[in-house]
C-alpha atoms as a PDB file:
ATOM      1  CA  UNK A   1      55.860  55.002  90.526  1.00  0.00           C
ATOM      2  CA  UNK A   2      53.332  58.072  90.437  1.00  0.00           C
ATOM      3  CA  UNK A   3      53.921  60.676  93.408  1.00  0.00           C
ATOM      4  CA  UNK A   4      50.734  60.365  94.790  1.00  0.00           C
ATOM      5  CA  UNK A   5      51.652  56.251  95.129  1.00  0.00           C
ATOM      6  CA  UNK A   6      54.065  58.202  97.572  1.00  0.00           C
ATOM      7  CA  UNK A   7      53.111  60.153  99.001  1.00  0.00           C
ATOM      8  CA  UNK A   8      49.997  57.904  99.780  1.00  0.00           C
ATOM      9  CA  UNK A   9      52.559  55.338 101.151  1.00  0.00           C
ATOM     10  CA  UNK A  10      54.758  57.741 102.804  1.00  0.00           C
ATOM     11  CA  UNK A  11      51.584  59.639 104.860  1.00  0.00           C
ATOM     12  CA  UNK A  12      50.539  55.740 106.161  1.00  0.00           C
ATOM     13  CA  UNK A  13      53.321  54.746 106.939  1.00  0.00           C
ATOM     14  CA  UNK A  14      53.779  58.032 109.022  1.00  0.00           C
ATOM     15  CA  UNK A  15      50.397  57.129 110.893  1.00  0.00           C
ATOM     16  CA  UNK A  16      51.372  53.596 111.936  1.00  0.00           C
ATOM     17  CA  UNK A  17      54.355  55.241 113.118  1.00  0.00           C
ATOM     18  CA  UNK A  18      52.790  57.338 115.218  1.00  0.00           C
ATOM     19  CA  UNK A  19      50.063  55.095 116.273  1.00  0.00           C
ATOM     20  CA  UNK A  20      53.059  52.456 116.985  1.00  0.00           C
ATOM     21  CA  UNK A  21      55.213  55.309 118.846  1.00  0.00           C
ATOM     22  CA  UNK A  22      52.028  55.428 121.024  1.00  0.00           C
ATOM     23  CA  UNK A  23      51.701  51.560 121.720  1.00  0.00           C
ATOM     24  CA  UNK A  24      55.164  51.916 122.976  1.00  0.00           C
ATOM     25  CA  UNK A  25      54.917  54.657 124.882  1.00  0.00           C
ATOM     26  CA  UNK A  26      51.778  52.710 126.662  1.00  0.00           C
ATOM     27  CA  UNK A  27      53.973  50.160 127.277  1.00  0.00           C
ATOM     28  CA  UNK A  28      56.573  51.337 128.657  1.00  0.00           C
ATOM     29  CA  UNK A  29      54.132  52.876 131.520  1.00  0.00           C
ATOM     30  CA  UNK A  30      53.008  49.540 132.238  1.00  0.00           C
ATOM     31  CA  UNK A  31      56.275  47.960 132.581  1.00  0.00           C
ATOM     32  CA  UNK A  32      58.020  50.700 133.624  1.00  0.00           C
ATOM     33  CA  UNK A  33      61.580  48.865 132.191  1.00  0.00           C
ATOM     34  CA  UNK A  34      62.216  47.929 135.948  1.00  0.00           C
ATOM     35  CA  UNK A  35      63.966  44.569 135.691  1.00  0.00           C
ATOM     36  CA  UNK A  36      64.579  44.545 132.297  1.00  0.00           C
ATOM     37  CA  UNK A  37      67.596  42.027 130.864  1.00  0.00           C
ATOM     38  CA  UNK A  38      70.294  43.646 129.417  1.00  0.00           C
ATOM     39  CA  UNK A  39      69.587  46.817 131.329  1.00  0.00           C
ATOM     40  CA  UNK A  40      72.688  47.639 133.840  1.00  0.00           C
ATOM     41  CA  UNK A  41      72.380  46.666 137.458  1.00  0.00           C
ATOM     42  CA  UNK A  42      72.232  49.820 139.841  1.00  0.00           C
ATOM     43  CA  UNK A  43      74.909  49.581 142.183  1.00  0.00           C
ATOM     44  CA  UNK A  44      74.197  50.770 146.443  1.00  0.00           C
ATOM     45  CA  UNK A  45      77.224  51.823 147.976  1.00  0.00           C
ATOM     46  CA  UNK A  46      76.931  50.988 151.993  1.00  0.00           C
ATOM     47  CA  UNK A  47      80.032  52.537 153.861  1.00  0.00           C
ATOM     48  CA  UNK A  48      80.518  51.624 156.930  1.00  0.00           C
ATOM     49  CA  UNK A  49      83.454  52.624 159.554  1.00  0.00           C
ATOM     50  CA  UNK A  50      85.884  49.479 159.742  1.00  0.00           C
ATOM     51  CA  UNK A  51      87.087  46.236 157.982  1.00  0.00           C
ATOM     52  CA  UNK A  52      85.677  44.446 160.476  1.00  0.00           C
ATOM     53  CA  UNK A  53      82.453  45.402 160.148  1.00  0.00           C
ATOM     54  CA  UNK A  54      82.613  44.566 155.947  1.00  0.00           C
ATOM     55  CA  UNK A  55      82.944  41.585 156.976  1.00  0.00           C
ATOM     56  CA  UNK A  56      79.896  41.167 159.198  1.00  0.00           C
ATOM     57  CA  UNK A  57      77.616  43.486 157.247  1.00  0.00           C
ATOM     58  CA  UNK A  58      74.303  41.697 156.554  1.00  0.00           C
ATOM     59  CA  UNK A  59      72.359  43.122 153.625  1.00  0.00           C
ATOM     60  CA  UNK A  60      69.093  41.630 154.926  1.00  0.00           C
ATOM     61  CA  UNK A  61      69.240  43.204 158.313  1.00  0.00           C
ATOM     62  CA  UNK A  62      71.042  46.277 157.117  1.00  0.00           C
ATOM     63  CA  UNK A  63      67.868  46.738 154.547  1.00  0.00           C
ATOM     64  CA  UNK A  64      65.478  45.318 156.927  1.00  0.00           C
ATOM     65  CA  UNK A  65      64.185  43.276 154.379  1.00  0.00           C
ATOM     66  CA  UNK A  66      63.885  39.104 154.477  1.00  0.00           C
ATOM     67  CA  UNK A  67      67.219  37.251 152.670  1.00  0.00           C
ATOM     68  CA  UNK A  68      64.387  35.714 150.031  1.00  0.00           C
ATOM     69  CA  UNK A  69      63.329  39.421 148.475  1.00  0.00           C
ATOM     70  CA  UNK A  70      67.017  41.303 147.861  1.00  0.00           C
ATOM     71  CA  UNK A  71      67.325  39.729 144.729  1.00  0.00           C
ATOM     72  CA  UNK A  72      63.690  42.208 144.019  1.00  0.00           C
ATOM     73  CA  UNK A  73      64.996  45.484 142.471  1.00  0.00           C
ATOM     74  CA  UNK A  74      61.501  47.137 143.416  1.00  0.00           C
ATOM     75  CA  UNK A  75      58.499  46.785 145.862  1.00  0.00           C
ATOM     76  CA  UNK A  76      61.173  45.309 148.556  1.00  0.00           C
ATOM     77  CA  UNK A  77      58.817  45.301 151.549  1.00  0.00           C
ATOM     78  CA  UNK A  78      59.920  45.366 154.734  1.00  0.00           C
ATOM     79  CA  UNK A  79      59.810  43.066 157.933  1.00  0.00           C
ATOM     80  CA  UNK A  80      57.232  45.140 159.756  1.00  0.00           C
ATOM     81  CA  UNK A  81      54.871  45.598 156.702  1.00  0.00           C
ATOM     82  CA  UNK A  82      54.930  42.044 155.977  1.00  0.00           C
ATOM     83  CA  UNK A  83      53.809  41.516 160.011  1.00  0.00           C
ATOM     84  CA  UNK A  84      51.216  43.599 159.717  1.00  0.00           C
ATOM     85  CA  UNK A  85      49.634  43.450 156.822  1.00  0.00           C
ATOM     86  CA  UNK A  86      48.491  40.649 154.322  1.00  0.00           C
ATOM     87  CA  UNK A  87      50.178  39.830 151.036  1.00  0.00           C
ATOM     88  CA  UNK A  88      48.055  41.116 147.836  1.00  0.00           C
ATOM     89  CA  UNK A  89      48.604  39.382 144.780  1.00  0.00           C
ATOM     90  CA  UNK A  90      50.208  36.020 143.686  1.00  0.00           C
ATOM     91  CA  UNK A  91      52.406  33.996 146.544  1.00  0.00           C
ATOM     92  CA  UNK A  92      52.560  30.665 145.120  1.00  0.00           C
ATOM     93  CA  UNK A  93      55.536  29.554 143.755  1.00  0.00           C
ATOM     94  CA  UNK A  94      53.777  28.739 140.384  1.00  0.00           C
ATOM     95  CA  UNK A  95      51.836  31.612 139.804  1.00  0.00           C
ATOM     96  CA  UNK A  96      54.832  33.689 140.769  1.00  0.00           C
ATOM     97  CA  UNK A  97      56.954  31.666 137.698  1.00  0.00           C
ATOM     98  CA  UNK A  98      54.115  32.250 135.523  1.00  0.00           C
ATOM     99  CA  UNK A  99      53.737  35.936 136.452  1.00  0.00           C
ATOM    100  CA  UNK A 100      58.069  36.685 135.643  1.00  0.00           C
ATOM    101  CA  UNK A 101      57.048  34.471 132.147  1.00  0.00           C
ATOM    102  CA  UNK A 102      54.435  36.677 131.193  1.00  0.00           C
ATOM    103  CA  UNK A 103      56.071  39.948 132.468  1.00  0.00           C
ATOM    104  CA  UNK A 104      59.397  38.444 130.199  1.00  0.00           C
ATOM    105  CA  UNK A 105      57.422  37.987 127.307  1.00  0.00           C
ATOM    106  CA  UNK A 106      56.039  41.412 127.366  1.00  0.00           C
ATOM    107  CA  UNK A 107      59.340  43.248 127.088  1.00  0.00           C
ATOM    108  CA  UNK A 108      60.333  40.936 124.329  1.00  0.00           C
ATOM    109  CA  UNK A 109      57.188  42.148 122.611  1.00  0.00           C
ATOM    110  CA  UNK A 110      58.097  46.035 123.843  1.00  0.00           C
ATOM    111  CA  UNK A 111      61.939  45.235 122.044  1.00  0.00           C
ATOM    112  CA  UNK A 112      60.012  44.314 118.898  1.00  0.00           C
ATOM    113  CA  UNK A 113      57.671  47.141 118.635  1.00  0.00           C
ATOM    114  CA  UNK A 114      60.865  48.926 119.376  1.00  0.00           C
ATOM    115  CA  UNK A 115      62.924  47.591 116.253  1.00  0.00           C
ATOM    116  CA  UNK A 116      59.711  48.009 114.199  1.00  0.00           C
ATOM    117  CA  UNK A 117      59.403  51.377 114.946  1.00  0.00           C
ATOM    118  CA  UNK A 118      63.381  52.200 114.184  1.00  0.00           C
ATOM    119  CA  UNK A 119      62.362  49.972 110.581  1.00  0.00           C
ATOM    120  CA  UNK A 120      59.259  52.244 110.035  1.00  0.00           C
ATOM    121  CA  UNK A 121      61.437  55.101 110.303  1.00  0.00           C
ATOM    122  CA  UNK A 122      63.824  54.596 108.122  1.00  0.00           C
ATOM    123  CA  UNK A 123      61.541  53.604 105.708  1.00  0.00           C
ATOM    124  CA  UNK A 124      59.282  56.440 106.015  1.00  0.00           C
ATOM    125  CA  UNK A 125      62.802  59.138 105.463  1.00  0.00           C
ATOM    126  CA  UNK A 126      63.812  56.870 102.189  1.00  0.00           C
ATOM    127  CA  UNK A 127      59.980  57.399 100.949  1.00  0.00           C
ATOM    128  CA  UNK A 128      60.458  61.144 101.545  1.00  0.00           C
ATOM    129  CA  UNK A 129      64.303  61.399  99.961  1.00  0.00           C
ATOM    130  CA  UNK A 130      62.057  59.155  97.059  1.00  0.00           C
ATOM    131  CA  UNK A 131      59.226  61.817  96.855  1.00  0.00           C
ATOM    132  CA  UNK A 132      61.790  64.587  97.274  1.00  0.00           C
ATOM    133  CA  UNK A 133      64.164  63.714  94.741  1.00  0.00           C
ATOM    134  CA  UNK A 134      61.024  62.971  92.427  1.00  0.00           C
ATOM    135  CA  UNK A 135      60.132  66.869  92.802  1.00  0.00           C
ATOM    136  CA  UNK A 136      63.584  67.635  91.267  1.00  0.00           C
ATOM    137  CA  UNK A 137      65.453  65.283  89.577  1.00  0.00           C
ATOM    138  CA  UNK A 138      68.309  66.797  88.322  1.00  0.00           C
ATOM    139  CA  UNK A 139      71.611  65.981  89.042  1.00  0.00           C
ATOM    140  CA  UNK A 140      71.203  63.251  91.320  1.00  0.00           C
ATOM    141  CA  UNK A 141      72.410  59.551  91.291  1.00  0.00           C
ATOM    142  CA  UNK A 142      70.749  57.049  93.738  1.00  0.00           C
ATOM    143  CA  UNK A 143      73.197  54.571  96.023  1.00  0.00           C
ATOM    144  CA  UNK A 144      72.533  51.307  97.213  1.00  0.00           C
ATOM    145  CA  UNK A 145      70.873  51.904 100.544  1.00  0.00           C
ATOM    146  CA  UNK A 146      71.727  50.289 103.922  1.00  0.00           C
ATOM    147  CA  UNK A 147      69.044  48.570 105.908  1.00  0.00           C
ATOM    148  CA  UNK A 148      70.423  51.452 109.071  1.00  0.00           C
ATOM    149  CA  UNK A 149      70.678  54.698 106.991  1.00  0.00           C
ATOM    150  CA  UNK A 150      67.964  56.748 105.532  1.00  0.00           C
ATOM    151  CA  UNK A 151      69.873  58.171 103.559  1.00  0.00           C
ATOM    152  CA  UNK A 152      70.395  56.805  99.508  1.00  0.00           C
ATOM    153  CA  UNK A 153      70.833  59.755  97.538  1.00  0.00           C
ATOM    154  CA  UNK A 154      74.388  61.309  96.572  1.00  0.00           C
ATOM    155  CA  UNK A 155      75.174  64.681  94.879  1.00  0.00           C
ATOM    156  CA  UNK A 156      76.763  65.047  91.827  1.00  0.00           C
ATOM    157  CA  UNK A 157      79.536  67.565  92.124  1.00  0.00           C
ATOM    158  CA  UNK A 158      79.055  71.325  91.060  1.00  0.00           C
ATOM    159  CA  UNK A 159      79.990  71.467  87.557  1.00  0.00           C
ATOM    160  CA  UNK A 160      82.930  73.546  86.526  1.00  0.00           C
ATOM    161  CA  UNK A 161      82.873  76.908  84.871  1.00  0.00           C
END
């Protein structure tokens, strides 16, 4: 392979990357990674003075919220806001499923562009430890390279005077 096959390869594939990294970057301001699966749950501490009252304690009315919207990790509105004003957006049950599908199937598309971008990466390091060791190649011995690691080159040992 010629170096300027190389470095040719290795100076695309460094411009998808970065036009990729941007795509994701994009993305994540859109979705914003709120309810995300496989992202940890925050946890709200409430303290309150006795037993008894942990065994009373309403979430809802603590909150202020209705009992249908504390499963909603964001844009929880409250009882008075939804009394006085009207509800933007989708409120059908249908259009609400379809709305979680599509918002689902955008952060499996984010978690791809993600891997692809690790990939592209990797790739991109072996072409320049390729075009590197091309420049000199003296005294080194290529290893089988793993799909995680950039690195595939070891060093022969000093020689012995």
């Amino acid at each position: 392979m010629s170096p300027w096959v190389v470095m040719d390869s290795f100076s695309f594939k460094m411009f998808v990357s970065l036009v990729w990294k941007s795509k994701i970057e994009r993305m994540k301001g859109e979705l914003h990674l709120l309810d995300a699966e496989g992202k940890q749950r925050n946890k709200h501490t409430f303290f309150v003075d006795s037993k008894n009252e942990v065994e009373t304690f309403d979430l809802a009315n603590h909150l202020n919220v209705p009992p249908e919207l504390l499963d909603r990790v964001y844009n929880r509105p409250t009882l008075q806001t939804l009394e006085t004003k009207s509800i933007k957006g989708a409120v059908e049950p249908g259009s609400i499923k379809k709305l979680a599908r599509e918002r689902k199937h955008q952060y499996r598309i984010l978690s791809q562009r993600i891997d692809r971008e690790k990939k592209m990466f990797i790739i991109s390091q072996k072409i320049q430890t390729r075009k590197d060791l091309q420049l000199k190649a003296k005294n080194k011995k290529l290893v089988e390279s793993r799909a995680t690691c950039w690195c595939e080159n070891q060093w022969d040992p000093p020689s012995q005077k």
